[in-house]
C-alpha atoms as a PDB file:
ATOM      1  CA  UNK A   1       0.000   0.000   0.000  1.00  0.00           C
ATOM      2  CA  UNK A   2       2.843   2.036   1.121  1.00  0.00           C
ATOM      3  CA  UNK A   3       4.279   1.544  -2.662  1.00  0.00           C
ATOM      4  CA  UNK A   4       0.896   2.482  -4.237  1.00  0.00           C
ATOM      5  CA  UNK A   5       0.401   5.788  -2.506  1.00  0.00           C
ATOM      6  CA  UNK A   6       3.938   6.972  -3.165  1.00  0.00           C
ATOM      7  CA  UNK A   7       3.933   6.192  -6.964  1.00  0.00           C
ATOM      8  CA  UNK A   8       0.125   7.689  -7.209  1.00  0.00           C
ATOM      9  CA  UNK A   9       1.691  10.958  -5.171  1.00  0.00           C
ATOM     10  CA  UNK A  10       4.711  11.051  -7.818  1.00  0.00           C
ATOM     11  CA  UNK A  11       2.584  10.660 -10.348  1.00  0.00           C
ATOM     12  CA  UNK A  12      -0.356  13.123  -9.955  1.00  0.00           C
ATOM     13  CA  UNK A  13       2.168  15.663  -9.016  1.00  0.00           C
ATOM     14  CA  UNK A  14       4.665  15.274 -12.335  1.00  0.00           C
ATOM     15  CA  UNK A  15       1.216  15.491 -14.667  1.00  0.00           C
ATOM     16  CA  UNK A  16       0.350  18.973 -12.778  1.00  0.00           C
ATOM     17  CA  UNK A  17       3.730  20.002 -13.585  1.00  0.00           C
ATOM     18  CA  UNK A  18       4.033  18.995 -17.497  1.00  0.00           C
ATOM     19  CA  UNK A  19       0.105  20.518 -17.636  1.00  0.00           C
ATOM     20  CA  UNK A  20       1.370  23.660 -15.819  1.00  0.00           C
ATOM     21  CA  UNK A  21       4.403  23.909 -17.773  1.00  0.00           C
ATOM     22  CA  UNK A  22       2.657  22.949 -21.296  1.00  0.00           C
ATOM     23  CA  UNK A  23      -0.419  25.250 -20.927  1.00  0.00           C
ATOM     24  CA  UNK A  24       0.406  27.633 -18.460  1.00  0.00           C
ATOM     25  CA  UNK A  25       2.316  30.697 -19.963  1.00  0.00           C
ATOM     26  CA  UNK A  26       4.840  32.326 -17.691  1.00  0.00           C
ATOM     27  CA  UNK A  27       3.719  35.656 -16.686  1.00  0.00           C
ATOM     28  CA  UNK A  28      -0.149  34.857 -17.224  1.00  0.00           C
ATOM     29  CA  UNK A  29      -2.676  34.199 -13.977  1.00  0.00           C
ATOM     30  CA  UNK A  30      -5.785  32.018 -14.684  1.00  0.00           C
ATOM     31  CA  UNK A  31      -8.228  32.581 -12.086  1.00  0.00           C
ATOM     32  CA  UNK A  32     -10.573  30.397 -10.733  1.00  0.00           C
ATOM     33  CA  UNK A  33     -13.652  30.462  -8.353  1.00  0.00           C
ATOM     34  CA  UNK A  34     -13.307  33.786  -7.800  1.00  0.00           C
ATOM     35  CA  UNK A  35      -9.945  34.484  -7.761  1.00  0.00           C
ATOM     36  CA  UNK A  36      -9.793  31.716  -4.747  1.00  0.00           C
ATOM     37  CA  UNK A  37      -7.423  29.885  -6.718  1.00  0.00           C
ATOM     38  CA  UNK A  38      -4.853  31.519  -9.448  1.00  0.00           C
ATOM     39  CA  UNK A  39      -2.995  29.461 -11.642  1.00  0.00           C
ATOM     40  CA  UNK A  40       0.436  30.956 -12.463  1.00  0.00           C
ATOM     41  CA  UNK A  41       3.762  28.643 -13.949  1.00  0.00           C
ATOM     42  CA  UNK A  42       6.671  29.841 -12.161  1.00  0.00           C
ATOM     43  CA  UNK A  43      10.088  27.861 -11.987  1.00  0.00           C
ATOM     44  CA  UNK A  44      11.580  27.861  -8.335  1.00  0.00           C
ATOM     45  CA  UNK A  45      14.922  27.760  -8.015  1.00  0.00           C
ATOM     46  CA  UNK A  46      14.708  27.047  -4.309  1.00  0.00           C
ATOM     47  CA  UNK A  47      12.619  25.245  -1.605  1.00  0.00           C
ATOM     48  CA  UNK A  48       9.223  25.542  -0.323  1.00  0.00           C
ATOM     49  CA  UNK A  49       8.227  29.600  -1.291  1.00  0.00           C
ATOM     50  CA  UNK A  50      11.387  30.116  -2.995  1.00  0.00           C
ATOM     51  CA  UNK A  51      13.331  29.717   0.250  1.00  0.00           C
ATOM     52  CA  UNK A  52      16.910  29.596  -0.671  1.00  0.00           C
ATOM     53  CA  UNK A  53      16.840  30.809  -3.911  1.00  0.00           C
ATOM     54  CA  UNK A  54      19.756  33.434  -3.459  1.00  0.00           C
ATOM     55  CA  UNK A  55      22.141  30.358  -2.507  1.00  0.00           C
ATOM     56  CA  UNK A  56      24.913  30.015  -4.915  1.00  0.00           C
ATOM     57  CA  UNK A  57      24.195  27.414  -7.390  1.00  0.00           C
ATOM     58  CA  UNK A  58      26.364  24.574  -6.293  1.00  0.00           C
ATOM     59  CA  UNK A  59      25.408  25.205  -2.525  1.00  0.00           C
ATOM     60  CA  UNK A  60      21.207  25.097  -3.454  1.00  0.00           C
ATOM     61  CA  UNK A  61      21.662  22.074  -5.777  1.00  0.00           C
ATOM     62  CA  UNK A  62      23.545  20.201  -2.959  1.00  0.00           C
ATOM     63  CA  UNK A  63      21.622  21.125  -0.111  1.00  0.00           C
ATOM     64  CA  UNK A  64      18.310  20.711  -2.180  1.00  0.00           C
ATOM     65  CA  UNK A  65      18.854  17.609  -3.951  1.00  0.00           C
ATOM     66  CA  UNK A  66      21.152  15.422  -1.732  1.00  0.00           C
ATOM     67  CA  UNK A  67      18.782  17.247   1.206  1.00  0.00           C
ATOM     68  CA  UNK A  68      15.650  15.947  -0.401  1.00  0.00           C
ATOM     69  CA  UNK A  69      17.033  12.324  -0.934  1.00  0.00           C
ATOM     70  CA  UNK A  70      17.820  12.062   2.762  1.00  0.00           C
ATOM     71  CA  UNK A  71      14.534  13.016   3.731  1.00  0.00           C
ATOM     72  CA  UNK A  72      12.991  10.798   1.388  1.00  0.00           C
ATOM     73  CA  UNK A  73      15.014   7.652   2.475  1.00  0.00           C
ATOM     74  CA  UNK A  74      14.441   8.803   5.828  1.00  0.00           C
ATOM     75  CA  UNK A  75      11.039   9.102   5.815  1.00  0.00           C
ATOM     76  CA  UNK A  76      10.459   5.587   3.649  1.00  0.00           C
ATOM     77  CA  UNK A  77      12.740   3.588   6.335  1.00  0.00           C
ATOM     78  CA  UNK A  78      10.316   5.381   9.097  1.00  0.00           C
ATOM     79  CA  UNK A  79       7.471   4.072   7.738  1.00  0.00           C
ATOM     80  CA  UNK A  80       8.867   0.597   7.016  1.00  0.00           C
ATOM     81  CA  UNK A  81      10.608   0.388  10.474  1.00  0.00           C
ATOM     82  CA  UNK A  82       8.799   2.163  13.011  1.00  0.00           C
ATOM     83  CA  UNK A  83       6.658  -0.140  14.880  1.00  0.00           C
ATOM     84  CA  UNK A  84       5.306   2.939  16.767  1.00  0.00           C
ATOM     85  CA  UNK A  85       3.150   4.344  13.978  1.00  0.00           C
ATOM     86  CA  UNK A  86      -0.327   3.953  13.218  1.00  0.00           C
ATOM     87  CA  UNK A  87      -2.112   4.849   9.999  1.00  0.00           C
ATOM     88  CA  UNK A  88      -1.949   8.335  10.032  1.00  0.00           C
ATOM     89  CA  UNK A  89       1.782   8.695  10.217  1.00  0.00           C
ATOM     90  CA  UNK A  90       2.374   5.594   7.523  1.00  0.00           C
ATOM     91  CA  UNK A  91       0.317   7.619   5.632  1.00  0.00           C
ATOM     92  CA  UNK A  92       2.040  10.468   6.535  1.00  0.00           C
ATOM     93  CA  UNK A  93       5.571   9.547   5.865  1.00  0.00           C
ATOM     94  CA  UNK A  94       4.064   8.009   1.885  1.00  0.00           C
ATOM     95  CA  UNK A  95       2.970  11.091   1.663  1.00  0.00           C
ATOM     96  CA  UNK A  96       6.292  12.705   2.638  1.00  0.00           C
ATOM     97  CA  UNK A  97       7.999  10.642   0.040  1.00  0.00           C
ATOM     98  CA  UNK A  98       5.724  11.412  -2.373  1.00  0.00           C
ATOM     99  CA  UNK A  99       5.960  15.343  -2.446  1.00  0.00           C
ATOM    100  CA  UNK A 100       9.951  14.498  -1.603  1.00  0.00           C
ATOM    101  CA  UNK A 101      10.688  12.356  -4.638  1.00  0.00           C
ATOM    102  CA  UNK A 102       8.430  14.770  -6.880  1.00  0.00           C
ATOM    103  CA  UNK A 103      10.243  17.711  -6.454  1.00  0.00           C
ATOM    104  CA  UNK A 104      13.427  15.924  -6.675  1.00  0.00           C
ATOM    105  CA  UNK A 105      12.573  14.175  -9.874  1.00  0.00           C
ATOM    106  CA  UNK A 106      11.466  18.168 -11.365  1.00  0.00           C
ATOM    107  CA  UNK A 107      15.578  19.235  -9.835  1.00  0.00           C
ATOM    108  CA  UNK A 108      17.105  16.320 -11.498  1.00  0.00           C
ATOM    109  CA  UNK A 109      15.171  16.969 -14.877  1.00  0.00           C
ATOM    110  CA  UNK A 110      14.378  21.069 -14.533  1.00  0.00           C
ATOM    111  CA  UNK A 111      17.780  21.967 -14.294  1.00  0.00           C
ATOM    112  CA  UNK A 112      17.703  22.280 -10.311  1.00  0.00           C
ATOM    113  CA  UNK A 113      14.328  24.016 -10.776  1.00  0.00           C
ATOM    114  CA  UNK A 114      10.990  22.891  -9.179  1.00  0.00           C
ATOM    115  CA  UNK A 115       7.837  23.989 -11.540  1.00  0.00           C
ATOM    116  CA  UNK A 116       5.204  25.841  -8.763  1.00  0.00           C
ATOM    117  CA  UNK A 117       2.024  26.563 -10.426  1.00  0.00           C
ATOM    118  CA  UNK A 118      -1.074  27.051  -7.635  1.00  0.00           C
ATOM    119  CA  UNK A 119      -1.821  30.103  -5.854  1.00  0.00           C
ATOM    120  CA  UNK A 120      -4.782  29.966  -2.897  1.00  0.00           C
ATOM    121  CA  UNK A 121      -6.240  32.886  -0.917  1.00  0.00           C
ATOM    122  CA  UNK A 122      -9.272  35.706  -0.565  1.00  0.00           C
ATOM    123  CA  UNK A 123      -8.180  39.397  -1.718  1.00  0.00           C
ATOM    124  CA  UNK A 124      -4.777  40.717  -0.490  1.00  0.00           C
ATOM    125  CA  UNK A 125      -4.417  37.180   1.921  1.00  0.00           C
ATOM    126  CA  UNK A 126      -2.604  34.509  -0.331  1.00  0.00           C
ATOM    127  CA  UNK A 127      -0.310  32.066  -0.514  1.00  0.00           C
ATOM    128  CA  UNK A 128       2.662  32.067  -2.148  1.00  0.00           C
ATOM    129  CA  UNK A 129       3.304  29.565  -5.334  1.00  0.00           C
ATOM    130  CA  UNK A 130       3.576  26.139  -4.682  1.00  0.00           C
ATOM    131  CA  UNK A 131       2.618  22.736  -6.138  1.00  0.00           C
ATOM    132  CA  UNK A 132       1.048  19.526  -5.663  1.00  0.00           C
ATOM    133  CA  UNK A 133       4.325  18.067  -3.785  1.00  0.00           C
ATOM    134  CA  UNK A 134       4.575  21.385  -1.428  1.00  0.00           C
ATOM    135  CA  UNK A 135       1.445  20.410  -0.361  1.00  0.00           C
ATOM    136  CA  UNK A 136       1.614  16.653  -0.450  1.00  0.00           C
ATOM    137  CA  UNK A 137       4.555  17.212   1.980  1.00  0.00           C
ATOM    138  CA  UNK A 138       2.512  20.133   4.374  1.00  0.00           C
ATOM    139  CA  UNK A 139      -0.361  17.230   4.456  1.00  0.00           C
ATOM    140  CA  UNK A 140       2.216  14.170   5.343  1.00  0.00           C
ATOM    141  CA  UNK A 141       3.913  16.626   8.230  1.00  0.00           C
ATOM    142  CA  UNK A 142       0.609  17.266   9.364  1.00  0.00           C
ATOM    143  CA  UNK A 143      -0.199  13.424   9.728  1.00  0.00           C
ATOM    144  CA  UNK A 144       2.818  12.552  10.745  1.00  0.00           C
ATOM    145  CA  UNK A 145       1.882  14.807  13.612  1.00  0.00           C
ATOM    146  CA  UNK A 146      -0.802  13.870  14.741  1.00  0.00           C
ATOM    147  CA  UNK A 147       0.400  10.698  14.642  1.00  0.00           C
ATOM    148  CA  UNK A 148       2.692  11.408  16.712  1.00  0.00           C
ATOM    149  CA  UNK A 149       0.389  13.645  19.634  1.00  0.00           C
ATOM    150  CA  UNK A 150      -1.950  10.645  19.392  1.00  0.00           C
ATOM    151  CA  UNK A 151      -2.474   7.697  22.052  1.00  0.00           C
ATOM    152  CA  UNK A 152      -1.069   4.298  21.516  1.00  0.00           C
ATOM    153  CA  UNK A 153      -2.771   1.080  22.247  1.00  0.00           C
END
């Protein structure tokens, strides 16, 4: 199962991306449900909200890349290992490995760049631009977490 929701993560996320980056033009918005959600292709050069970004090239690449396949392996050996965890946080740590190995997978064929395309807010209060990984990874934190604050048998 473990296997199943990782490759189905991967996968939805890399068709956003190649839709994004096929039919989105750079500089353009599309906005939908009233303005709620804006779609906008933007290549990100660093981590979640462009964090990093101003890091010389060899330091982001390194930090990004070998960073992200740590955290992948780590998470996937959590999941496997851990006899602590209940759904939520195997769940959590697919989903972890999921956003991980999508974004690494855009790095290793985007030229170190990660394709953000989705934009969420009301008015003046919005996100910044992310993608499905960013939040595949928010959402397997999240689990993880409350797998974690949660009572064992």
């Amino acid at each position: 199962m473990l296997l199943v929701l990782i490759v189905g993560c991967v996968g939805c996320d890399q068709v956003t991306k190649a839709v994004a980056r096929s039919h989105i033009p750079r500089g353009e918005t599309i906005s939908l449900w009233g303005d709620t959600v804006r779609l906008q292709h933007a290549q990100n050069p660093g981590a979640f909200l462009s964090l990093g970004e101003s890091l010389p090239d060899s330091v982001r690449t390194g930090l990004f890349t070998v960073g992200g396949l740590i955290l992948v392996l780590a998470a996937i050996g959590w999941a496997l290992f851990s006899k602590r965890l209940k759904w939520p946080g195997v769940v959590g740590a697919a989903l972890i490995c999921g956003g991980g190995i999508g974004n690494l997978v855009d790095r290793l064929t985007q030229h170190g760049q990660v394709t953000d395309f989705l934009n969420v807010g009301v008015a003046t209060l919005r996100t910044g631009i992310f993608n499905v990984a960013d939040f595949l990874l928010l959402l397997g934190m999240a689990l993880s977490i409350y797998d974690g604050m949660t009572e064992r048998d």
